[in-house]
C-alpha atoms as a PDB file:
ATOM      1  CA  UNK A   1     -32.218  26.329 -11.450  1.00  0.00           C
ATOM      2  CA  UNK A   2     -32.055  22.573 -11.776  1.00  0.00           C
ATOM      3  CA  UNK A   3     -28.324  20.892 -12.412  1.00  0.00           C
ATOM      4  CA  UNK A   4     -29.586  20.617 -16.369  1.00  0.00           C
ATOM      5  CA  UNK A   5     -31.625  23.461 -17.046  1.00  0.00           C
ATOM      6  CA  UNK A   6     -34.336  25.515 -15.714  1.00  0.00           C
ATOM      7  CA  UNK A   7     -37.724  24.839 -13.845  1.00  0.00           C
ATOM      8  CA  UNK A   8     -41.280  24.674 -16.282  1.00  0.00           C
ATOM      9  CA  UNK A   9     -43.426  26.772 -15.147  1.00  0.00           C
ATOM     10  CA  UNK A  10     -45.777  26.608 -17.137  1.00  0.00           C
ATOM     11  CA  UNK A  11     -48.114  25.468 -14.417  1.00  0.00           C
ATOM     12  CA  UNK A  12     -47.808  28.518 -13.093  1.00  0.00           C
ATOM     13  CA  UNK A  13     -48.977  30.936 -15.703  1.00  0.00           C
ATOM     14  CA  UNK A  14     -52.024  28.151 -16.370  1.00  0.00           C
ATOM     15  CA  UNK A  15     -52.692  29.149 -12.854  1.00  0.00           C
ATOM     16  CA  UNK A  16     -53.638  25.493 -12.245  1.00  0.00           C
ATOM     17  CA  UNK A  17     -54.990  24.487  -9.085  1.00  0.00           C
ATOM     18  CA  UNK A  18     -54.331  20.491  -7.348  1.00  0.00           C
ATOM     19  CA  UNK A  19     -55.410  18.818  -4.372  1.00  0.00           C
ATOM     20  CA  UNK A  20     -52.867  16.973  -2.096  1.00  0.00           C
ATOM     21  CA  UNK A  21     -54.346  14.165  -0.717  1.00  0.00           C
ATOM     22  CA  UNK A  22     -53.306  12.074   1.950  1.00  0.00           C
ATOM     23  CA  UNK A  23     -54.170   7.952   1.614  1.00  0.00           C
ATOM     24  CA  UNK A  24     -54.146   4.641   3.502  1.00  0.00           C
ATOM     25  CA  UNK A  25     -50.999   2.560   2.962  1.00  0.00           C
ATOM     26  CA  UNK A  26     -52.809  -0.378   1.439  1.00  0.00           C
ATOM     27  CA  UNK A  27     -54.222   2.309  -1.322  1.00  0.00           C
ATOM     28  CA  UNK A  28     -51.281   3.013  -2.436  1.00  0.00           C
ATOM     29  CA  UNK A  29     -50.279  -0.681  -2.801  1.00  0.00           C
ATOM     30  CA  UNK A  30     -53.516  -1.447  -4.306  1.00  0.00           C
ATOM     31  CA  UNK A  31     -52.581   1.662  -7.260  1.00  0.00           C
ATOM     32  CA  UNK A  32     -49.242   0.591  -7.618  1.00  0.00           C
ATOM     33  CA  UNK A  33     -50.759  -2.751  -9.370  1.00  0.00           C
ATOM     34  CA  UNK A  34     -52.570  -1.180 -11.362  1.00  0.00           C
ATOM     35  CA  UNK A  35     -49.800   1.281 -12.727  1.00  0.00           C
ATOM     36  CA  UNK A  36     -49.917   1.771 -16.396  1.00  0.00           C
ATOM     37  CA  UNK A  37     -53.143  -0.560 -16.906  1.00  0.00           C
ATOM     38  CA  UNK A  38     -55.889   2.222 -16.522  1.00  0.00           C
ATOM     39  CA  UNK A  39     -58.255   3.926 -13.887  1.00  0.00           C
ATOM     40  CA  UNK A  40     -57.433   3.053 -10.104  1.00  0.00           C
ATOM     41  CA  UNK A  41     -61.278   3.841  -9.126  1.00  0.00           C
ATOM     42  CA  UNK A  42     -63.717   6.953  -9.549  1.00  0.00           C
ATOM     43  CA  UNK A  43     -64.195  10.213  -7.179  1.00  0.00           C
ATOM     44  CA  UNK A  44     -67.345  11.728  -6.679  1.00  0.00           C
ATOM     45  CA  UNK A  45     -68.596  15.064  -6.033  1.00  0.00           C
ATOM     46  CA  UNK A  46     -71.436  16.270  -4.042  1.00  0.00           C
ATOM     47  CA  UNK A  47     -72.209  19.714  -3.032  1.00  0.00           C
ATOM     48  CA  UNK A  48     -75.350  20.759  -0.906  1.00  0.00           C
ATOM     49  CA  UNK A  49     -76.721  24.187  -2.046  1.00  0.00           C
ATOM     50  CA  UNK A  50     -74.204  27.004  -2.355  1.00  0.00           C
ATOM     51  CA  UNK A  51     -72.889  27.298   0.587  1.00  0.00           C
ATOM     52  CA  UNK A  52     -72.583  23.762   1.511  1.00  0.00           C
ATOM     53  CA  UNK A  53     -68.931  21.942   1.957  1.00  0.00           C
ATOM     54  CA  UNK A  54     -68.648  19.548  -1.089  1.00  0.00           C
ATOM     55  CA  UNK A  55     -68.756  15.942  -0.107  1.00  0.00           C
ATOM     56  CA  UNK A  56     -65.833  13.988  -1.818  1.00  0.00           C
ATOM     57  CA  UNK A  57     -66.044  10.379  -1.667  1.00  0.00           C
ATOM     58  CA  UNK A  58     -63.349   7.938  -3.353  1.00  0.00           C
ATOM     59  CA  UNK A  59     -64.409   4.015  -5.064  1.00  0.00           C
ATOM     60  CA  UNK A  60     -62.058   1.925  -5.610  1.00  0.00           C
ATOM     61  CA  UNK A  61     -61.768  -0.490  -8.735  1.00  0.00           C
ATOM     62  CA  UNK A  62     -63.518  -4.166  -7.938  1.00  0.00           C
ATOM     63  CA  UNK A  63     -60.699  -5.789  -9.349  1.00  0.00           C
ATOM     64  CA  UNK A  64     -58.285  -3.934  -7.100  1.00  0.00           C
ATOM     65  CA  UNK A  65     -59.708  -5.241  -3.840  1.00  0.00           C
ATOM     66  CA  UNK A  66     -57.931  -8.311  -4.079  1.00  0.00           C
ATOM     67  CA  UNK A  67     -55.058  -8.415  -1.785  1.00  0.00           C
ATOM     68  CA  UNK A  68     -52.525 -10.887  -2.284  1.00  0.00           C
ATOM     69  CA  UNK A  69     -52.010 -13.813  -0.901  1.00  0.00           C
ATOM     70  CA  UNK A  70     -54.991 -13.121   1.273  1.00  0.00           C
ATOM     71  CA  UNK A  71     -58.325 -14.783   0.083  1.00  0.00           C
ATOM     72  CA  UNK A  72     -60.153 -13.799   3.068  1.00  0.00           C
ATOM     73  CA  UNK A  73     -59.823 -10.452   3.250  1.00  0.00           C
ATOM     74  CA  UNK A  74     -60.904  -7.704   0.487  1.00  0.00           C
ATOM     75  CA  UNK A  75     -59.542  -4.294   0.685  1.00  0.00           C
ATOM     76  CA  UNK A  76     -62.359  -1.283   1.174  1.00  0.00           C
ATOM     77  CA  UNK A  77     -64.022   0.241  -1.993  1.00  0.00           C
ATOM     78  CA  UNK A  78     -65.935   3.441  -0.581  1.00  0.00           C
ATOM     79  CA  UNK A  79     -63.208   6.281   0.824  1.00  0.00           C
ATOM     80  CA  UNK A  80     -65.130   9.321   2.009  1.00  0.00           C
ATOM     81  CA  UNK A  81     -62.443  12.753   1.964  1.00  0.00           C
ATOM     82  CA  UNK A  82     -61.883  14.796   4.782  1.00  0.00           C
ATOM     83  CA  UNK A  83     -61.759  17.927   3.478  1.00  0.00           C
ATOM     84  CA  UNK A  84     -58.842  20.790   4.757  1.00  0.00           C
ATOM     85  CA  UNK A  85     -57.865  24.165   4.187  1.00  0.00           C
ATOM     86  CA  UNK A  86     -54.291  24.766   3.326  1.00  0.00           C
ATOM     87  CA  UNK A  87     -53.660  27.649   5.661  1.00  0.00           C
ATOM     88  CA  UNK A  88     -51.193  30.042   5.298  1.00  0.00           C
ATOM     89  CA  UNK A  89     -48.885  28.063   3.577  1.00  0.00           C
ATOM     90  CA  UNK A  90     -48.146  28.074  -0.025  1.00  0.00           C
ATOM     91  CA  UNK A  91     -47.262  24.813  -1.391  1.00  0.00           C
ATOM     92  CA  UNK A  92     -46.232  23.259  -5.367  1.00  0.00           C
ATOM     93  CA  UNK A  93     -46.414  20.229  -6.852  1.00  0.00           C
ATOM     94  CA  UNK A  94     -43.727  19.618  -9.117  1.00  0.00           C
ATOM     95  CA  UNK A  95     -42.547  16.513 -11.778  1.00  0.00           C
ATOM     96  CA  UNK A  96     -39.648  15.054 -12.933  1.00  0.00           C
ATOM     97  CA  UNK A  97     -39.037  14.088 -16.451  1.00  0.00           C
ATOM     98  CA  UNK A  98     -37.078  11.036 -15.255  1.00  0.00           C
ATOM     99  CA  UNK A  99     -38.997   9.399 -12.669  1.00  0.00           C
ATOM    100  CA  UNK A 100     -41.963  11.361 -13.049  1.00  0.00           C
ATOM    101  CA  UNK A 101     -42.614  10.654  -9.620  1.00  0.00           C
ATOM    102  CA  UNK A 102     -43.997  14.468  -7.755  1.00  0.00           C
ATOM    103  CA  UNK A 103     -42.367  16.169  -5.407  1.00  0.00           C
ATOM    104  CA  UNK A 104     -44.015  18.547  -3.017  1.00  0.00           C
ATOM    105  CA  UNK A 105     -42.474  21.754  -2.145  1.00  0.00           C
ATOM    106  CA  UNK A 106     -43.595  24.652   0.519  1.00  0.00           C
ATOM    107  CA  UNK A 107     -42.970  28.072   0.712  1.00  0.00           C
ATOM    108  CA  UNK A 108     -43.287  30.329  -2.456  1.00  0.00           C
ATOM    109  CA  UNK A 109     -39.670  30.801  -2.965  1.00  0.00           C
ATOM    110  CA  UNK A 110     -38.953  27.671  -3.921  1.00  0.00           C
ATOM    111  CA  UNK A 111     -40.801  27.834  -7.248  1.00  0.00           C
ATOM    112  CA  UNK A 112     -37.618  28.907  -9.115  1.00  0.00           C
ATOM    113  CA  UNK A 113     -35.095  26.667  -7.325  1.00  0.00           C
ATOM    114  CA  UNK A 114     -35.907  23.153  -7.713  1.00  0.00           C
ATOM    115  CA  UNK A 115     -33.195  20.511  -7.634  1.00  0.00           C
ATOM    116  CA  UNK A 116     -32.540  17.311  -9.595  1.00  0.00           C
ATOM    117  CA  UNK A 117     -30.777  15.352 -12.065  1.00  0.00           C
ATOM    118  CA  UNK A 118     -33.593  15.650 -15.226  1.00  0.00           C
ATOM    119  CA  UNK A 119     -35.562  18.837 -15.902  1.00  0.00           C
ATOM    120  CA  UNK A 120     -38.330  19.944 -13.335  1.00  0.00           C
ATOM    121  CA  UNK A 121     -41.503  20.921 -14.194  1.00  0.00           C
ATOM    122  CA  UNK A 122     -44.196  22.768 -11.777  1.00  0.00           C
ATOM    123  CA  UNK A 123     -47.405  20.948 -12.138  1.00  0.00           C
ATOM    124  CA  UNK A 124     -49.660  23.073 -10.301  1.00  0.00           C
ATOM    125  CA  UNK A 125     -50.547  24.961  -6.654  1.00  0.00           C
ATOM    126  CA  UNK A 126     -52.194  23.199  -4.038  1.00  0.00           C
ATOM    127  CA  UNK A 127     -55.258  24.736  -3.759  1.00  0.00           C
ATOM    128  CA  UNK A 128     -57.452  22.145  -1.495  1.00  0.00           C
ATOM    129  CA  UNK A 129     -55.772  19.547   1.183  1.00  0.00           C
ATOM    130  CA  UNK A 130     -57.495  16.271   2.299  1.00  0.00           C
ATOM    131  CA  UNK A 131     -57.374  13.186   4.014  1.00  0.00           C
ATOM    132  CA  UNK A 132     -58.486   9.957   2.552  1.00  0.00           C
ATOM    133  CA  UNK A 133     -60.163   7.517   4.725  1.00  0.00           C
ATOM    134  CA  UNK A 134     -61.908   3.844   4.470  1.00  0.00           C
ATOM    135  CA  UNK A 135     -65.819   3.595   5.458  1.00  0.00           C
ATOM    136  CA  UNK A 136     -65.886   1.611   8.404  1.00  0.00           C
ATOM    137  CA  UNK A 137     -67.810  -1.674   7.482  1.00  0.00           C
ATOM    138  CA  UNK A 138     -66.828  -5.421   8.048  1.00  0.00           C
ATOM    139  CA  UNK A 139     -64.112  -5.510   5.452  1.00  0.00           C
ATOM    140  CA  UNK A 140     -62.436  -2.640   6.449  1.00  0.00           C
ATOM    141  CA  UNK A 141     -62.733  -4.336   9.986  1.00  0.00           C
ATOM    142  CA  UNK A 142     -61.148  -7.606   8.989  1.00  0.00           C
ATOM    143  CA  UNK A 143     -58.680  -5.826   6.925  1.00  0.00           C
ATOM    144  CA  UNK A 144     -57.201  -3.777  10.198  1.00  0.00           C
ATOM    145  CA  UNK A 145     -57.610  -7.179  12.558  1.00  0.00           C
ATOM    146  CA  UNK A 146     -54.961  -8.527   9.680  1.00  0.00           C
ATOM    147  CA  UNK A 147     -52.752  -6.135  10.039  1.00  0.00           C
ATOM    148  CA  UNK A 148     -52.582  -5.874  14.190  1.00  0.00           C
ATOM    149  CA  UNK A 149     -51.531  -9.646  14.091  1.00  0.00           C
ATOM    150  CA  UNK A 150     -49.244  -9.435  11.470  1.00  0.00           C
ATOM    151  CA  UNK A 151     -47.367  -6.303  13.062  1.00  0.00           C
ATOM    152  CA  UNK A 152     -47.581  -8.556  16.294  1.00  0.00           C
ATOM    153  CA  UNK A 153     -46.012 -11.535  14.823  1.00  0.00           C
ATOM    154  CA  UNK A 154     -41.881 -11.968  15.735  1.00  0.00           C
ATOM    155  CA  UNK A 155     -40.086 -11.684  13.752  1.00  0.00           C
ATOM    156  CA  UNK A 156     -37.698 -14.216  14.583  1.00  0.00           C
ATOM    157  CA  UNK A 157     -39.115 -17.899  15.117  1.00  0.00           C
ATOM    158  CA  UNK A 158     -37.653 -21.351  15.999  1.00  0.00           C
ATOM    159  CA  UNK A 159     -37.589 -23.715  13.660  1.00  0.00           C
ATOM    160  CA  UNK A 160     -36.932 -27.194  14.123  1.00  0.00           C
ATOM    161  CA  UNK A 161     -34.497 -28.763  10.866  1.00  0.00           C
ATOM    162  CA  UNK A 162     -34.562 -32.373   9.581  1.00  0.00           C
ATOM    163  CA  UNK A 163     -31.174 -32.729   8.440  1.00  0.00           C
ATOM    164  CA  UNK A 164     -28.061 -30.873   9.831  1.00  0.00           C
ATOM    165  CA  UNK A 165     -26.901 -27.572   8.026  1.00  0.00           C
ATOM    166  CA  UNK A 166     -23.984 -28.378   6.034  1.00  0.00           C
ATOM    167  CA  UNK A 167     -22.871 -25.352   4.418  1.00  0.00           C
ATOM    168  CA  UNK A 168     -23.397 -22.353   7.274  1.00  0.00           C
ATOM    169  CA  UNK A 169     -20.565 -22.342  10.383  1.00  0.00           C
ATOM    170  CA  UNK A 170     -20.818 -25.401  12.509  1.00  0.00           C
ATOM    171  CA  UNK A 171     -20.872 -24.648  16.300  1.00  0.00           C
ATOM    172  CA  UNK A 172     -18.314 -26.782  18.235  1.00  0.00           C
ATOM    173  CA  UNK A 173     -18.478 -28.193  21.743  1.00  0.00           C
ATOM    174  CA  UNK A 174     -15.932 -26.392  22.938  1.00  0.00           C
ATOM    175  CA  UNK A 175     -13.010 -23.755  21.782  1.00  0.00           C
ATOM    176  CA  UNK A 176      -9.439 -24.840  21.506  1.00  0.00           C
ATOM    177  CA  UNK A 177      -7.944 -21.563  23.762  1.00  0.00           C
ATOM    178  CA  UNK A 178     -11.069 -22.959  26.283  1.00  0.00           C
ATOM    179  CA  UNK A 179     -10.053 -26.635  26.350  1.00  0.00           C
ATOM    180  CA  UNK A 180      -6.217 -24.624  26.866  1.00  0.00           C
ATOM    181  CA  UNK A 181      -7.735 -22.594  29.816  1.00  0.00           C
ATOM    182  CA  UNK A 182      -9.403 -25.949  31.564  1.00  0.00           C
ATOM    183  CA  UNK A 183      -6.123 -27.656  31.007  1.00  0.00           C
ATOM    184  CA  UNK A 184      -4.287 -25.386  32.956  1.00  0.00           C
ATOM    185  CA  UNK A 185      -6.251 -24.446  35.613  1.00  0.00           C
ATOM    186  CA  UNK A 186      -6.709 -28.696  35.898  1.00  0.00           C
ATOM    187  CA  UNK A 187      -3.173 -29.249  36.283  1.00  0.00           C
ATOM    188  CA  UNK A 188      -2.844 -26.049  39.073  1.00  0.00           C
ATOM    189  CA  UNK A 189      -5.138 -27.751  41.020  1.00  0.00           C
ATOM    190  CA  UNK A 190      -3.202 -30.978  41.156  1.00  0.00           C
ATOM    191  CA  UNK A 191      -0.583 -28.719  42.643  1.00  0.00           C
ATOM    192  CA  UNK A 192      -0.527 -29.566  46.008  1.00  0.00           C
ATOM    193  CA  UNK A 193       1.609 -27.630  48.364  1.00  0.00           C
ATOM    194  CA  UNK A 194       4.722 -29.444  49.451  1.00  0.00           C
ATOM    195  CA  UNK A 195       6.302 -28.622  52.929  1.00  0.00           C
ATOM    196  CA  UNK A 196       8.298 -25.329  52.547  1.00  0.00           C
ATOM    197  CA  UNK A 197      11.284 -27.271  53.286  1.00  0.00           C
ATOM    198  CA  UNK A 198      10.983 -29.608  50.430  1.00  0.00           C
ATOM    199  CA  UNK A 199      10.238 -26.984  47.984  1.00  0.00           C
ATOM    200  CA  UNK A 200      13.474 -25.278  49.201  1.00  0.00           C
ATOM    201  CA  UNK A 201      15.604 -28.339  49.098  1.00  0.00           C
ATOM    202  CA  UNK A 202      14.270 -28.507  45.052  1.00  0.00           C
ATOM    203  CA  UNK A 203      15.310 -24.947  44.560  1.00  0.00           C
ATOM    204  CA  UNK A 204      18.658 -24.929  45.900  1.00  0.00           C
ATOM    205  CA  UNK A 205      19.065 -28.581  43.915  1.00  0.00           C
ATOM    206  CA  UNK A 206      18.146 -26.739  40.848  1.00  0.00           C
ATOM    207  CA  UNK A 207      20.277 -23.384  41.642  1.00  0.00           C
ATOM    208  CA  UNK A 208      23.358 -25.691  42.119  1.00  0.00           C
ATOM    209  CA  UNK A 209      22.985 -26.560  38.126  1.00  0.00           C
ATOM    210  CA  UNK A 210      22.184 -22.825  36.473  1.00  0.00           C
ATOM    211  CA  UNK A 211      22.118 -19.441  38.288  1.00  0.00           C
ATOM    212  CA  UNK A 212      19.453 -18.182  36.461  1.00  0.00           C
ATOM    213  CA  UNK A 213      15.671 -19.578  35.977  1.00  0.00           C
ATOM    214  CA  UNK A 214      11.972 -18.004  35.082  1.00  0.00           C
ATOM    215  CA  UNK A 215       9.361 -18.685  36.806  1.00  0.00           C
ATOM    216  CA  UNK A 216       8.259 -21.459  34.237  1.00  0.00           C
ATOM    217  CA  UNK A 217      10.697 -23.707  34.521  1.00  0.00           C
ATOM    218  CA  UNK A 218      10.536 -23.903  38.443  1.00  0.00           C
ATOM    219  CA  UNK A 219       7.296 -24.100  38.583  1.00  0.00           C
ATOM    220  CA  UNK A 220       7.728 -27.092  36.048  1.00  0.00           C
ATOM    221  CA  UNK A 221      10.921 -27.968  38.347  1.00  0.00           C
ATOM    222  CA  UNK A 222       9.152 -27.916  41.900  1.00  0.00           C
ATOM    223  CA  UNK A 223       5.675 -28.982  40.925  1.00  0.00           C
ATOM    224  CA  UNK A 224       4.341 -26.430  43.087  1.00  0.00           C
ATOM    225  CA  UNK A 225       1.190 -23.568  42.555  1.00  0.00           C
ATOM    226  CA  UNK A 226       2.887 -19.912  41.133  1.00  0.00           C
ATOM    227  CA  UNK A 227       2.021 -18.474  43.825  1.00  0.00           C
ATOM    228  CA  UNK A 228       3.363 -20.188  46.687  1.00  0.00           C
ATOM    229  CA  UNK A 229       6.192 -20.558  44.509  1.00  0.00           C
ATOM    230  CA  UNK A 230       6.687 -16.878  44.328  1.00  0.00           C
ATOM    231  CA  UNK A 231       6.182 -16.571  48.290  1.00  0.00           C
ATOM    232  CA  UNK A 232       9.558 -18.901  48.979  1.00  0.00           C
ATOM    233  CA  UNK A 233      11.810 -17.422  46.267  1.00  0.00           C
ATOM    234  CA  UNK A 234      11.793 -13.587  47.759  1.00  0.00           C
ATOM    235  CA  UNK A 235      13.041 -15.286  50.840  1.00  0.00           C
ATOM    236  CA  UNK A 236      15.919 -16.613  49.076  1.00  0.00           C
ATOM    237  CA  UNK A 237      15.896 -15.513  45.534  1.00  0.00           C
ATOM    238  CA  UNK A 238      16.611 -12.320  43.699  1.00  0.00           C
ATOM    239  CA  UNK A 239      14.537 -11.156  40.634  1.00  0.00           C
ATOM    240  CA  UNK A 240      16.121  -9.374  37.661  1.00  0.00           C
ATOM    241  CA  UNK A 241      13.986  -6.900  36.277  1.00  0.00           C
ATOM    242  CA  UNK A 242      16.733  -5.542  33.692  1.00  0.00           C
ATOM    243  CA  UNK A 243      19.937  -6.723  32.102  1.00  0.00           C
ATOM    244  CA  UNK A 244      20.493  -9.910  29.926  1.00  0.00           C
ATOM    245  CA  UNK A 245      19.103 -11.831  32.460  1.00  0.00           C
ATOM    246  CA  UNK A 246      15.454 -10.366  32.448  1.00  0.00           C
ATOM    247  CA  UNK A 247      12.308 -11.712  33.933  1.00  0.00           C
ATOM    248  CA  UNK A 248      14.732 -14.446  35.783  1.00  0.00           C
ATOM    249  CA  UNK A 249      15.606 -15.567  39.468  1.00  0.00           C
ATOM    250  CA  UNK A 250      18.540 -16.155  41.000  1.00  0.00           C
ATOM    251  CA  UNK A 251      19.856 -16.812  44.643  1.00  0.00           C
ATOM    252  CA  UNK A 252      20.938 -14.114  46.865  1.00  0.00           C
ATOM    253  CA  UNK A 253      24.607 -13.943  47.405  1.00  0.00           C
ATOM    254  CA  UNK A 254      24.360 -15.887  50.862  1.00  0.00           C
ATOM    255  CA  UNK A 255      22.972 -18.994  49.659  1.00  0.00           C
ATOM    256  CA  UNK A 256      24.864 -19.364  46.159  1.00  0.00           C
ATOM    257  CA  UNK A 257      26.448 -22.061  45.338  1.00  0.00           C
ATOM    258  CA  UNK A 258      27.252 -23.563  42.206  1.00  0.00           C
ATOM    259  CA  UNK A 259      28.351 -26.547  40.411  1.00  0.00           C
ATOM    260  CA  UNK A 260      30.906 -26.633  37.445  1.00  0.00           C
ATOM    261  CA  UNK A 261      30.809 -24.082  35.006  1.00  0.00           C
ATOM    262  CA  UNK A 262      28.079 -22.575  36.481  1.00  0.00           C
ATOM    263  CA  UNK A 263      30.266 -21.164  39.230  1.00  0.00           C
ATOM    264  CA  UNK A 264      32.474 -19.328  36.792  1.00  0.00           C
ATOM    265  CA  UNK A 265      29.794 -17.597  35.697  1.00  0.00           C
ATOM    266  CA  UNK A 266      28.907 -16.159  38.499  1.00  0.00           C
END
């Protein structure tokens, strides 16, 4: 059952026999152009005495061998069939009302279930399976050297533009958190050590002021790299990791010693 009715089968009770046929790409480009304007071409059939294999051979409309865009190149007219049996498998052809493209569909059971938006109809059993093919000659020779170089073409390619591109994203020389980055790392490497001495003669000038400082300002204070900074303050410095005063040094006891205000703080 189909979502708006049942599946025709009238095909079925006609007992009507199709071939599925298998065909070049290009073919089916080549048909598609001619869609609605008449015959795509003519199939012949040849059998040799009675027990002979029939010989099946597929022409293709003159006017449909023009590919385009290419002037050079002419698709194939003669297609001989390779003829198949369908095996042990039971296969349906079946339409929809819609589209009216076909829809192939194996195994017997699935004659009375077919899916879809529009009504189904079963068009027929596939009684004979082949494979289309293109007679080699010098067409179909040129045709397939077309192909390999257009498959091997990139598909990306440089380009090289006249004018600037105004209206796309504009690359820039460099990125403001970059030009940041360099900045910093410039101005640490103008950071000389001083002589441990002088560095502590700055801090204890600096503790005599406030009792508490990050690491920030005495960097900005002593002029000195974090690092060495860091290495002189656990000599002399404590570092808060809770409290109000968070993420901030101070002096140990020993060497505190404050000016002003600042004392009675402490």
């Amino acid at each position: 059952m189909s979502e708006k009715g049942e599946v025709d089968l009238t095909g079925a009770k006609q007992n009507t026999g199709v071939w599925l046929v298998k065909v070049p790409k290009y073919l089916s480009q080549q048909w598609a152009k001619a869609s609605g304007r008449g015959e795509v071409g003519k199939i012949r059939i040849c059998k040799k005495g009675n027990m002979g294999k029939p010989e099946v051979t597929f022409t293709l409309n003159e006017e449909l061998t023009v590919i385009d865009g290419i002037d050079s190149v002419a698709a194939p007219r003669d297609h001989p069939f390779t003829m198949q049996t369908v095996g042990g498998q039971t296969l349906a052809v079946f339409t929809e009302n819609s589209s009216g493209q076909s829809e192939e569909r194996s195994d017997s059971s699935s004659l009375g279930s077919g899916a879809g938006p529009d009504k189904i109809a079963l068009e027929g059993m596939v009684v004979q399976r082949a494979e289309c093919r293109p007679a080699v000659s010098e067409s179909y020779m040129r045709l397939k050297r077309l192909q390999i170089e257009e498959s091997s073409k990139p598909n990306r390619v440089s380009q090289q533009l006249e004018k600037a591109v105004t209206n796309n994203y504009k690359p820039v020389a460099n990125h403001a958190n970059n030009l940041e980055y360099e900045r910093r790392k410039k101005e640490e490497g103008k950071r000389a050590r001083a002589e441990k001495q002088q560095v502590l003669d700055m801090l204890f000038s600096a503790f005599e002021k406030h009792q508490y400082y990050n690491i920030k300002d005495l960097v900005d204070i002593t002029k000195q790299p974090v690092i060495y900074l860091k290495e002189i303050l656990r000599d002399i410095g404590i570092y808060n990791v809770k409290g109000t005063h968070k993420n901030t040094w101070e002096l140990k006891p020993e060497y505190r010693h404050y000016q002003g205000e600042d004392k009675t703080d402490e």
